[in-house]
Structure formats: structure tokens, C-alpha cells
PDB file of N, CA and C in Angstrom:
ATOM      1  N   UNK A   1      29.166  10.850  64.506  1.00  0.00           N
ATOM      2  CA  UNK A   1      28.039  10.834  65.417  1.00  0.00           C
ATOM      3  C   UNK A   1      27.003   9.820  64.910  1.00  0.00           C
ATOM      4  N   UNK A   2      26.480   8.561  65.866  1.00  0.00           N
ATOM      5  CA  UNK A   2      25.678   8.046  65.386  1.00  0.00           C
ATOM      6  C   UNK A   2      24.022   8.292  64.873  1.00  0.00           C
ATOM      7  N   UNK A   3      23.958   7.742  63.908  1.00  0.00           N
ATOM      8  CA  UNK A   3      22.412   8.003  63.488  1.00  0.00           C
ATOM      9  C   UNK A   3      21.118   8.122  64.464  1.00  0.00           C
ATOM     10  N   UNK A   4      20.306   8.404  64.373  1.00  0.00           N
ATOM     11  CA  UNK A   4      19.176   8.224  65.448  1.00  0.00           C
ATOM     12  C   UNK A   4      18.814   7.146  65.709  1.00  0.00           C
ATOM     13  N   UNK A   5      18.675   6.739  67.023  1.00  0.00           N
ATOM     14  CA  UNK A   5      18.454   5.335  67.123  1.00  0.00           C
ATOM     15  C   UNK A   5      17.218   4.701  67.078  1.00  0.00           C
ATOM     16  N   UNK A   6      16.409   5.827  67.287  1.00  0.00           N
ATOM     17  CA  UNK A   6      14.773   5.763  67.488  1.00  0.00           C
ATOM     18  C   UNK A   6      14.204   5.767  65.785  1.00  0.00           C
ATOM     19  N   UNK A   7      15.094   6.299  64.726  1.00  0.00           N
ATOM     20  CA  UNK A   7      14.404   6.301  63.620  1.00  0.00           C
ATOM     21  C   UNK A   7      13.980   4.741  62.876  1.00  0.00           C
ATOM     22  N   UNK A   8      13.493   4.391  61.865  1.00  0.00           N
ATOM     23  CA  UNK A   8      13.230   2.857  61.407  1.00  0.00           C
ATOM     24  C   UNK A   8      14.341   3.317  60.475  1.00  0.00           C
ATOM     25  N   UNK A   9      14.869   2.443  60.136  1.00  0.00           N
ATOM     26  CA  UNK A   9      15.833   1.755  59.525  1.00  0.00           C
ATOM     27  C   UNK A   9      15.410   0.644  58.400  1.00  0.00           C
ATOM     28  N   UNK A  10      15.600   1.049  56.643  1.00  0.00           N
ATOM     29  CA  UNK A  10      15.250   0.010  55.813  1.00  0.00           C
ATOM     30  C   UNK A  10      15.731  -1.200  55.431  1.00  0.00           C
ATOM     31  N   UNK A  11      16.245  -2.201  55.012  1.00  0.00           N
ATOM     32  CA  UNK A  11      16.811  -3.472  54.773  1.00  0.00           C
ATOM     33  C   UNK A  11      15.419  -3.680  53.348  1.00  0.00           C
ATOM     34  N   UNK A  12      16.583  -4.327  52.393  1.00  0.00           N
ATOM     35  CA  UNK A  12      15.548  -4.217  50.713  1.00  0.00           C
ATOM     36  C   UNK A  12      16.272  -5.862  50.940  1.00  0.00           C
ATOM     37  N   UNK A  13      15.004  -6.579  50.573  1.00  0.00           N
ATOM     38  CA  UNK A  13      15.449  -8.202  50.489  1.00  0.00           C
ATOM     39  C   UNK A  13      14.689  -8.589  49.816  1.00  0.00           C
ATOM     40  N   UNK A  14      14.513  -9.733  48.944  1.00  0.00           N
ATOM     41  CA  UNK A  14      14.230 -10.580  47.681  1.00  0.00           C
ATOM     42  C   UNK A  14      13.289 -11.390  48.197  1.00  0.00           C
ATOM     43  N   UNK A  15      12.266 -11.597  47.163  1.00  0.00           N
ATOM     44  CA  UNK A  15      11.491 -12.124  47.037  1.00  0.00           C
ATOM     45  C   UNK A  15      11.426 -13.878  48.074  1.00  0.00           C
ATOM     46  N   UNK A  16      12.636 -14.537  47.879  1.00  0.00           N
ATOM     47  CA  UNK A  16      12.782 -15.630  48.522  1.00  0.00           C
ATOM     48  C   UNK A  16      13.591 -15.216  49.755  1.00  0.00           C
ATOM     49  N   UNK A  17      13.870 -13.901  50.391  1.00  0.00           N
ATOM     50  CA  UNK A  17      14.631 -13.924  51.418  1.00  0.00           C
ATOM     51  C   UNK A  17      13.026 -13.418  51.934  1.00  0.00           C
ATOM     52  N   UNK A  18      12.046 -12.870  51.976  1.00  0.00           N
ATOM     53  CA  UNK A  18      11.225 -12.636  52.691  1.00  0.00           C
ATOM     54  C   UNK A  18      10.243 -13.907  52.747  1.00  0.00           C
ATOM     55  N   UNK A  19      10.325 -15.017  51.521  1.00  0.00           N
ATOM     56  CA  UNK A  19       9.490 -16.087  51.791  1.00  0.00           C
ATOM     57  C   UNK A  19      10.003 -16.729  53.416  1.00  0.00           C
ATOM     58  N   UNK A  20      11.280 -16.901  53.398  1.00  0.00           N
ATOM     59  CA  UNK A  20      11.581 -17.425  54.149  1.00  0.00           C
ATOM     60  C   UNK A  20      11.726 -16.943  55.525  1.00  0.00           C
ATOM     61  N   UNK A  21      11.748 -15.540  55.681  1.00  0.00           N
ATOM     62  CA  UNK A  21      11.776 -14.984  57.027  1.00  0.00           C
ATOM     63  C   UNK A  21      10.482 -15.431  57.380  1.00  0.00           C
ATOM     64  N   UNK A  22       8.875 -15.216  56.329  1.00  0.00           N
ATOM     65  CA  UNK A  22       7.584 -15.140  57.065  1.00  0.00           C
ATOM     66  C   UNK A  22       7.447 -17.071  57.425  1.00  0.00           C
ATOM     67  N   UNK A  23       8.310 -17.672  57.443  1.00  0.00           N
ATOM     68  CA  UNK A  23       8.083 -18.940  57.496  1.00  0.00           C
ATOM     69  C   UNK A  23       8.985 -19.210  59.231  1.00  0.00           C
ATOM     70  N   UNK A  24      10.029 -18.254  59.303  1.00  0.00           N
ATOM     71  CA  UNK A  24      10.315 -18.272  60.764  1.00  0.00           C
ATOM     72  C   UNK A  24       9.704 -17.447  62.169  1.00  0.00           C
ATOM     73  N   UNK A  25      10.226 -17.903  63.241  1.00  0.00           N
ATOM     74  CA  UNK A  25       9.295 -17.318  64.268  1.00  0.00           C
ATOM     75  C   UNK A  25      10.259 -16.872  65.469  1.00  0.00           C
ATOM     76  N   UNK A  26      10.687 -15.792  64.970  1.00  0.00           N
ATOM     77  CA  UNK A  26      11.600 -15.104  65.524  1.00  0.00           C
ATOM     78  C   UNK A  26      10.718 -13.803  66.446  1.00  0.00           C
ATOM     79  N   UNK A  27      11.463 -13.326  67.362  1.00  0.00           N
ATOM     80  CA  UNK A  27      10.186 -12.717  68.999  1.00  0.00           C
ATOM     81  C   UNK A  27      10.389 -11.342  67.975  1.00  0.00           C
ATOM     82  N   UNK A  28      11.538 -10.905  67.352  1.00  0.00           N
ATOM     83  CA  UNK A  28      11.537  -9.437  66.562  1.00  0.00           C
ATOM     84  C   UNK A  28      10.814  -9.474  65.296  1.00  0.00           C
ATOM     85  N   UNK A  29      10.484 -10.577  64.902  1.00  0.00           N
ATOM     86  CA  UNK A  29       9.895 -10.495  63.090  1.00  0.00           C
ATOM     87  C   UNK A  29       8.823  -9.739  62.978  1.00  0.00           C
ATOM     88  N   UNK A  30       7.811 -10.003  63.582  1.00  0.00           N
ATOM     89  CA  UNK A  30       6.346  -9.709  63.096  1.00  0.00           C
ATOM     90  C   UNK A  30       5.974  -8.443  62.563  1.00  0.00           C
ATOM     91  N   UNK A  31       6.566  -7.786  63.824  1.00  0.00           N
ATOM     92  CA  UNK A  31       6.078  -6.477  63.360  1.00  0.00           C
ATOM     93  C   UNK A  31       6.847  -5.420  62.185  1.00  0.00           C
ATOM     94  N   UNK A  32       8.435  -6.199  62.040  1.00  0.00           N
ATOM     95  CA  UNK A  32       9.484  -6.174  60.927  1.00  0.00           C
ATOM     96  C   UNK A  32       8.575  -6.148  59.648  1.00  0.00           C
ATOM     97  N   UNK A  33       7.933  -7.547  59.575  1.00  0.00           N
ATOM     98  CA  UNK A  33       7.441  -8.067  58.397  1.00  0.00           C
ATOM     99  C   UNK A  33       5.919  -7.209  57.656  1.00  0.00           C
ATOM    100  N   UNK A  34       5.692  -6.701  58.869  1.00  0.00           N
ATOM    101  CA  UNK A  34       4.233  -6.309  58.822  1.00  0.00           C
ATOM    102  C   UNK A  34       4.370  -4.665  58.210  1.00  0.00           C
ATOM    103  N   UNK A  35       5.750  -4.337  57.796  1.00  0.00           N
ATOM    104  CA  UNK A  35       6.280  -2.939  56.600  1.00  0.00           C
ATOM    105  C   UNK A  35       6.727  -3.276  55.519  1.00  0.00           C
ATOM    106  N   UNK A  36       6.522  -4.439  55.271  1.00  0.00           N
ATOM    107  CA  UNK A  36       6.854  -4.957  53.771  1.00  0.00           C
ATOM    108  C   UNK A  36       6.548  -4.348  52.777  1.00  0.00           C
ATOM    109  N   UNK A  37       6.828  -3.686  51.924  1.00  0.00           N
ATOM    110  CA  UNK A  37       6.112  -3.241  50.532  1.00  0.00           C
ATOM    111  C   UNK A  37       7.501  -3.141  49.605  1.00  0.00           C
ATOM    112  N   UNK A  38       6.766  -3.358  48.430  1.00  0.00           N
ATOM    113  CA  UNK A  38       7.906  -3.780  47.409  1.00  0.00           C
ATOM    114  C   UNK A  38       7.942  -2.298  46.722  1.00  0.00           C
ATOM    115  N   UNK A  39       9.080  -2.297  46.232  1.00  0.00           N
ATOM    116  CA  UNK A  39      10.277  -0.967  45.875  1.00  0.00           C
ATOM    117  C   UNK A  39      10.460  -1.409  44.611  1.00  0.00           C
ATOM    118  N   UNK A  40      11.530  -0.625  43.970  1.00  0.00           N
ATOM    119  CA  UNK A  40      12.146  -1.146  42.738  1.00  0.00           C
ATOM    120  C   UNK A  40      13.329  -1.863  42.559  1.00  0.00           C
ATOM    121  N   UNK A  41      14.114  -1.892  44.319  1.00  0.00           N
ATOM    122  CA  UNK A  41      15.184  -2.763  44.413  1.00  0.00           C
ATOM    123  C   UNK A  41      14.672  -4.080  44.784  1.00  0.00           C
ATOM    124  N   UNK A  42      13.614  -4.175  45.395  1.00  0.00           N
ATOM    125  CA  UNK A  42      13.230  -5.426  46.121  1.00  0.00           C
ATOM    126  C   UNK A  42      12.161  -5.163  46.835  1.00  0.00           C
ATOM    127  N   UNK A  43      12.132  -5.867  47.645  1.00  0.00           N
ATOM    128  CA  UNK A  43      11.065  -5.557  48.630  1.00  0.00           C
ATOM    129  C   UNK A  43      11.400  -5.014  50.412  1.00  0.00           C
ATOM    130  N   UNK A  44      11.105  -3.871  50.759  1.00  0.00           N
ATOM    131  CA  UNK A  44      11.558  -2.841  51.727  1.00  0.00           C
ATOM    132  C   UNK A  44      10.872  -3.637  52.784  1.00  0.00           C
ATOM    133  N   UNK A  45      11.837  -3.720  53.996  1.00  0.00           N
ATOM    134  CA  UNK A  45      11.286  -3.998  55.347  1.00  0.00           C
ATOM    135  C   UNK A  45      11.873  -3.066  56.154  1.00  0.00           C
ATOM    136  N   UNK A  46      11.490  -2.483  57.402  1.00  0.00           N
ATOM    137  CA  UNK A  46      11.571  -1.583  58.125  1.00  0.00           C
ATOM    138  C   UNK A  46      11.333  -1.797  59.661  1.00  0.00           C
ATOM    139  N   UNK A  47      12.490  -1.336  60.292  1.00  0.00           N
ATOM    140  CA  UNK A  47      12.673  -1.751  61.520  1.00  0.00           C
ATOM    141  C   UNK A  47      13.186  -0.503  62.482  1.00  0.00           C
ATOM    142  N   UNK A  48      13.107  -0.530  64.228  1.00  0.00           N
ATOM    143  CA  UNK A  48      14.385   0.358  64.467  1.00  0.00           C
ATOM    144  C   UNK A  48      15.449  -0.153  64.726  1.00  0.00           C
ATOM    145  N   UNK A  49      16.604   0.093  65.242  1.00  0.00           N
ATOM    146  CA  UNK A  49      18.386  -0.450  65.423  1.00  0.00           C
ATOM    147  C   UNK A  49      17.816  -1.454  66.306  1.00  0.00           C
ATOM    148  N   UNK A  50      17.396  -1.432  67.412  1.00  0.00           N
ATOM    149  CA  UNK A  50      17.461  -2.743  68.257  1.00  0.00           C
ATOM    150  C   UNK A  50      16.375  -3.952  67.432  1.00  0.00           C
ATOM    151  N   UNK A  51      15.867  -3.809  66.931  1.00  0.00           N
ATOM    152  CA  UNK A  51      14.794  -4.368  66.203  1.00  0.00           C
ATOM    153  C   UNK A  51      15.670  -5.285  65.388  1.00  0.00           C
ATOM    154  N   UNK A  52      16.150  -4.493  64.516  1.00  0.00           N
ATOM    155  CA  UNK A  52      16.986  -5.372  63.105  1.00  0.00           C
ATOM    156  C   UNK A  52      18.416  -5.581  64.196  1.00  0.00           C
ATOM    157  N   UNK A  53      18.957  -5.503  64.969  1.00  0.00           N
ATOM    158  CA  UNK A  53      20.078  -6.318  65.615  1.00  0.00           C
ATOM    159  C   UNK A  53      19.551  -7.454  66.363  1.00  0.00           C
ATOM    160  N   UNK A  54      18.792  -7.277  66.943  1.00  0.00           N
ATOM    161  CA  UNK A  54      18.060  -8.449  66.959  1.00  0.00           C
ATOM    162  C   UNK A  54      17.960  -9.843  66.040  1.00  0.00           C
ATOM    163  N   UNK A  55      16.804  -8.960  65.298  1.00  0.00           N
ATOM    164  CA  UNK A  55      17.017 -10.134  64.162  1.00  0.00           C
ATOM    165  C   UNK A  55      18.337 -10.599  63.264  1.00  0.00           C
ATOM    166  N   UNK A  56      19.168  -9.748  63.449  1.00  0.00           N
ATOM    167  CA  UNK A  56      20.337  -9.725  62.988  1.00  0.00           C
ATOM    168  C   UNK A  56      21.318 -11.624  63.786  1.00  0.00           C
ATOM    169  N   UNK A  57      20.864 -11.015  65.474  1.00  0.00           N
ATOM    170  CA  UNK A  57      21.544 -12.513  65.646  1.00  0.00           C
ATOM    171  C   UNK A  57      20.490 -13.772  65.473  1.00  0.00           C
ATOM    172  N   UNK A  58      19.192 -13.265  65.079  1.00  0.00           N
ATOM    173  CA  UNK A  58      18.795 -14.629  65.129  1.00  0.00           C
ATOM    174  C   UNK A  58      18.465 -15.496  63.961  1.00  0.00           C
ATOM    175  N   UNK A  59      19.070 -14.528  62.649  1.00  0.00           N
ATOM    176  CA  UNK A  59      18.993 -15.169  61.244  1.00  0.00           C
ATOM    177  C   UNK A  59      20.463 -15.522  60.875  1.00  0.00           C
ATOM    178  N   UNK A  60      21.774 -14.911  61.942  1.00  0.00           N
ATOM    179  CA  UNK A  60      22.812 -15.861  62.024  1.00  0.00           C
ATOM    180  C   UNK A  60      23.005 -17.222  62.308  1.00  0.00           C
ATOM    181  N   UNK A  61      22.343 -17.134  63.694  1.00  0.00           N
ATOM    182  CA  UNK A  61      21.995 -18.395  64.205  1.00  0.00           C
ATOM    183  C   UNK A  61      21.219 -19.225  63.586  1.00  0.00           C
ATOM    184  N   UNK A  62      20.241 -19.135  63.304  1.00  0.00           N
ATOM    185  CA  UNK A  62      19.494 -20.182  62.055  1.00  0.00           C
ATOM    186  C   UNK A  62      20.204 -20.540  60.914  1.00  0.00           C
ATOM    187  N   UNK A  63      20.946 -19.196  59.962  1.00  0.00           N
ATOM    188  CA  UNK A  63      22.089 -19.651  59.398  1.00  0.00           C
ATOM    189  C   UNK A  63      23.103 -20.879  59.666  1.00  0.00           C
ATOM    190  N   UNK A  64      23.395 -20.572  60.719  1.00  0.00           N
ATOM    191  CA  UNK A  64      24.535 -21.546  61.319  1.00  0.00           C
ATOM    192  C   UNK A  64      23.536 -23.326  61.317  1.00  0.00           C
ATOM    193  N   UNK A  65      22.341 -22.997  61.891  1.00  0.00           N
ATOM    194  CA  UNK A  65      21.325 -24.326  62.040  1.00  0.00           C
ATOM    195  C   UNK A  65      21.405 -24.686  60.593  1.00  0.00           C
ATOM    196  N   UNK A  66      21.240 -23.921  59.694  1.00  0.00           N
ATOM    197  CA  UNK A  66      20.572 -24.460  58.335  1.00  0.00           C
ATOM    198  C   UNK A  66      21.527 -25.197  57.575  1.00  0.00           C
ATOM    199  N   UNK A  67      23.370 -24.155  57.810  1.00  0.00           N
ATOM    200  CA  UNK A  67      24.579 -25.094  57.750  1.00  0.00           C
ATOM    201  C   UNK A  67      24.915 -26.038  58.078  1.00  0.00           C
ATOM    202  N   UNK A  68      24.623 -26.647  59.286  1.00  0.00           N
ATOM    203  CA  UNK A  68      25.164 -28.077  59.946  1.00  0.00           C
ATOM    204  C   UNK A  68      23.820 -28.882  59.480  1.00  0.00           C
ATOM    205  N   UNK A  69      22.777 -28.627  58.639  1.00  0.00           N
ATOM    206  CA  UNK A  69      21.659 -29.562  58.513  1.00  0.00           C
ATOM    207  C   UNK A  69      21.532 -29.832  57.086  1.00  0.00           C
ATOM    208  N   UNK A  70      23.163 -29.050  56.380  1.00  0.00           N
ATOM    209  CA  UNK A  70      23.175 -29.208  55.182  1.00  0.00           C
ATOM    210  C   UNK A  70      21.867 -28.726  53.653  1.00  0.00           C
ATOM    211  N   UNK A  71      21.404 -27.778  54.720  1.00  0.00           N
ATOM    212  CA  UNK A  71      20.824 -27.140  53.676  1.00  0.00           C
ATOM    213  C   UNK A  71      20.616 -25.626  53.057  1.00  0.00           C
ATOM    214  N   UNK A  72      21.462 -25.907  52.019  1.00  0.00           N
ATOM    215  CA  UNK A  72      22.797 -25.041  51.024  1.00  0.00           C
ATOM    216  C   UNK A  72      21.666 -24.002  50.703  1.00  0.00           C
ATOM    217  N   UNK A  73      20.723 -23.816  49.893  1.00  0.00           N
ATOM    218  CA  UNK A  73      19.815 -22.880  49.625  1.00  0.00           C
ATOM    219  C   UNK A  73      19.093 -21.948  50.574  1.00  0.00           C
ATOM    220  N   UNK A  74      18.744 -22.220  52.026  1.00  0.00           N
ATOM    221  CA  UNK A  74      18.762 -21.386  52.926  1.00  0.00           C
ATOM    222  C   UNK A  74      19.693 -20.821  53.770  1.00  0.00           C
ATOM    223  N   UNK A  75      20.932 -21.736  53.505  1.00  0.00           N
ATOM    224  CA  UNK A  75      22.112 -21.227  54.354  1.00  0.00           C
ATOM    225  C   UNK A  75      21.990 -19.797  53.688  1.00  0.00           C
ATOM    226  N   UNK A  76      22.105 -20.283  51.895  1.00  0.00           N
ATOM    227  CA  UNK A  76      22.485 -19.301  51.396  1.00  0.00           C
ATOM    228  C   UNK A  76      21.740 -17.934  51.816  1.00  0.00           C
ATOM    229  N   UNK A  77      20.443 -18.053  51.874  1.00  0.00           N
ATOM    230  CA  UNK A  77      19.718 -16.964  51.742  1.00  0.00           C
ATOM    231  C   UNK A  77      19.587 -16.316  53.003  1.00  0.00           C
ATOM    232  N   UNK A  78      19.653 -16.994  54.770  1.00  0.00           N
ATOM    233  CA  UNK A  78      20.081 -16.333  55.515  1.00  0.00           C
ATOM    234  C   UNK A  78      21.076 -15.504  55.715  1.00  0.00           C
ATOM    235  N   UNK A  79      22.347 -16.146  54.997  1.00  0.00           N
ATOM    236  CA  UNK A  79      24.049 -15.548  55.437  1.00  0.00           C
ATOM    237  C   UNK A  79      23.142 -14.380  54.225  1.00  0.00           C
ATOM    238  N   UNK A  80      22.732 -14.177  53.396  1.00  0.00           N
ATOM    239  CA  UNK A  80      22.661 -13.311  52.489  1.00  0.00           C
ATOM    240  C   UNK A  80      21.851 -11.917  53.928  1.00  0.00           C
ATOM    241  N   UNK A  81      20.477 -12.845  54.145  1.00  0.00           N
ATOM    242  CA  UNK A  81      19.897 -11.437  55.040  1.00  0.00           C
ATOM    243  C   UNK A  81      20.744 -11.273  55.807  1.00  0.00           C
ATOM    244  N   UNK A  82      21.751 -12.031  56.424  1.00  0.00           N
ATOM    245  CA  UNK A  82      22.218 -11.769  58.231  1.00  0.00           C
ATOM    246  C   UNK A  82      23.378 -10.407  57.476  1.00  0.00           C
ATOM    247  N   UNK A  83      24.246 -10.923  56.578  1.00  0.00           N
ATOM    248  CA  UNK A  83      24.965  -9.649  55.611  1.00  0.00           C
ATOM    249  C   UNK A  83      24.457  -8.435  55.659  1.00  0.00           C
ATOM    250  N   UNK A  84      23.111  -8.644  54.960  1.00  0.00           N
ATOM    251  CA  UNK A  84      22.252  -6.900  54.595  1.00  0.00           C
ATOM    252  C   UNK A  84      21.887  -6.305  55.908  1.00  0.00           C
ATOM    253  N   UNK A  85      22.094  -7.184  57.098  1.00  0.00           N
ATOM    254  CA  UNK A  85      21.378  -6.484  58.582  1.00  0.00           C
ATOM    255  C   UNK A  85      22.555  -5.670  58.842  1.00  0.00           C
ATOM    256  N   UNK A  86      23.517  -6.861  58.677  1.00  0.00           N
ATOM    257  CA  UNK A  86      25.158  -6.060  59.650  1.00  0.00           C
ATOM    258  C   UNK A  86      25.358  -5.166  58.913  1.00  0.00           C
ATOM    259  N   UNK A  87      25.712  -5.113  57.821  1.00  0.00           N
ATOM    260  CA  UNK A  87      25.901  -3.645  56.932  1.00  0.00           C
ATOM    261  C   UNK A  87      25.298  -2.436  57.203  1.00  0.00           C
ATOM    262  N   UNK A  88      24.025  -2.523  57.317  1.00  0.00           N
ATOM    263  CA  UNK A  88      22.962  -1.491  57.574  1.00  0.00           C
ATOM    264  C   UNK A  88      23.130  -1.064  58.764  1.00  0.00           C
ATOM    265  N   UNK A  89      22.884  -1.986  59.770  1.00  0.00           N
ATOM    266  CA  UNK A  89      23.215  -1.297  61.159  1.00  0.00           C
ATOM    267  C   UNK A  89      24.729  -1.032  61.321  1.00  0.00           C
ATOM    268  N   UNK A  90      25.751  -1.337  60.871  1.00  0.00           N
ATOM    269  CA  UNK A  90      27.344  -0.976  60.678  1.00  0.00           C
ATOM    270  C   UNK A  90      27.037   0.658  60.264  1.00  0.00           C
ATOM    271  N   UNK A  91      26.349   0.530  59.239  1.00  0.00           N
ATOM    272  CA  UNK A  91      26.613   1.899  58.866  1.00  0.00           C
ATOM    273  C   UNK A  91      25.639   2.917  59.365  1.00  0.00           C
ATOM    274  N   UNK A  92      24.551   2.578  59.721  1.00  0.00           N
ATOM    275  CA  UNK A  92      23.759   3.328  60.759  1.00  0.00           C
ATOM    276  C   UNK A  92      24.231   3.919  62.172  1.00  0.00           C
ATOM    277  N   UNK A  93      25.215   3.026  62.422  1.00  0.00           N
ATOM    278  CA  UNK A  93      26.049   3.160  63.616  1.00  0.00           C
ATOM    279  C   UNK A  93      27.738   4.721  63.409  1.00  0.00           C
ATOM    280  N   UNK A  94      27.185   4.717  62.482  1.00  0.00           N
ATOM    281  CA  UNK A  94      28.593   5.668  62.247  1.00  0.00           C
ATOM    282  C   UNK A  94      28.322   6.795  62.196  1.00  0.00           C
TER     283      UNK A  94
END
């Protein structure tokens, strides 16, 4: 049975994966970004399911932009967030 869909949902991301989200301008971020507080794994952002699937396709897609523009250090660090979204909502979903 799936999880509640209405509840927020956490995603823990690094110091340079949140530099770089607050530097994009994605229509789901803001209010994502605006639960930031740092944890002992990282730093906690908080969303609900449609919220972080959302952002889910649109830090793929930039991924994919940042790949064909050859730049290896944000590829990296998107494919890293777009990973921690699908997982989370994968398993939120079960």
C-alpha cells in the first residue's frame, strides 16, 4: 500500500548539491529549498510526492543539458540529486 501522498517527504543532499539547486530556477524549487536545515547526514530538504517528482524530471533534464555542454562536475552532481529523488519517491511509492 502506498505511502501517504499528502505527507512531505525528506531527500538529505550535500553541501554542493544544494549550492547548485539554489542557483537553478525550477517552478517546484522554492518552496523545496525554503526546508533546508542541516542534519547529521547532510542537509534535509522536504517536499510532498508531486513536488519532488517534479523536480525529479527537471534536475534530469538539466542533467542531460549539463552532459551535452560537457560539464562533468554538475553532470555529476545532478545525476547524483536526480538518483536520491527516484529512490525516495520509488520507495515512497511502495
Amino acid at each position: 500500500m502506498p505511502s501517504d501522498r499528502g505527507a512531505p517527504i525528506t531527500i538529505i543532499v550535500s553541501a554542493a548539491e544544494l549550492t547548485l539547486l539554489e542557483k537553478l530556477d525550477f517552478p517546484c524549487l522554492q518552496h523545496v529549498l525554503a526546508t533546508a536545515h542541516q542534519t547529521e547526514e547532510g542537509i534535509a530538504l522536504e517536499g510532498r510526492s508531486a513536488d519532488l517528482d517534479s523536480l525529479a524530471g527537471w534536475v534530469a533534464g538539466e542533467a542531460n543539458h549539463a552532459r551535452r555542454n560537457r560539464r562533468p562536475r554538475e553532470t555529476e552532481l545532478l545525476d547524483s540529486i536526480a538518483d536520491q529523488l527516484e529512490d525516495i519517491l520509488a520507495a515512497h511509492r511502495r
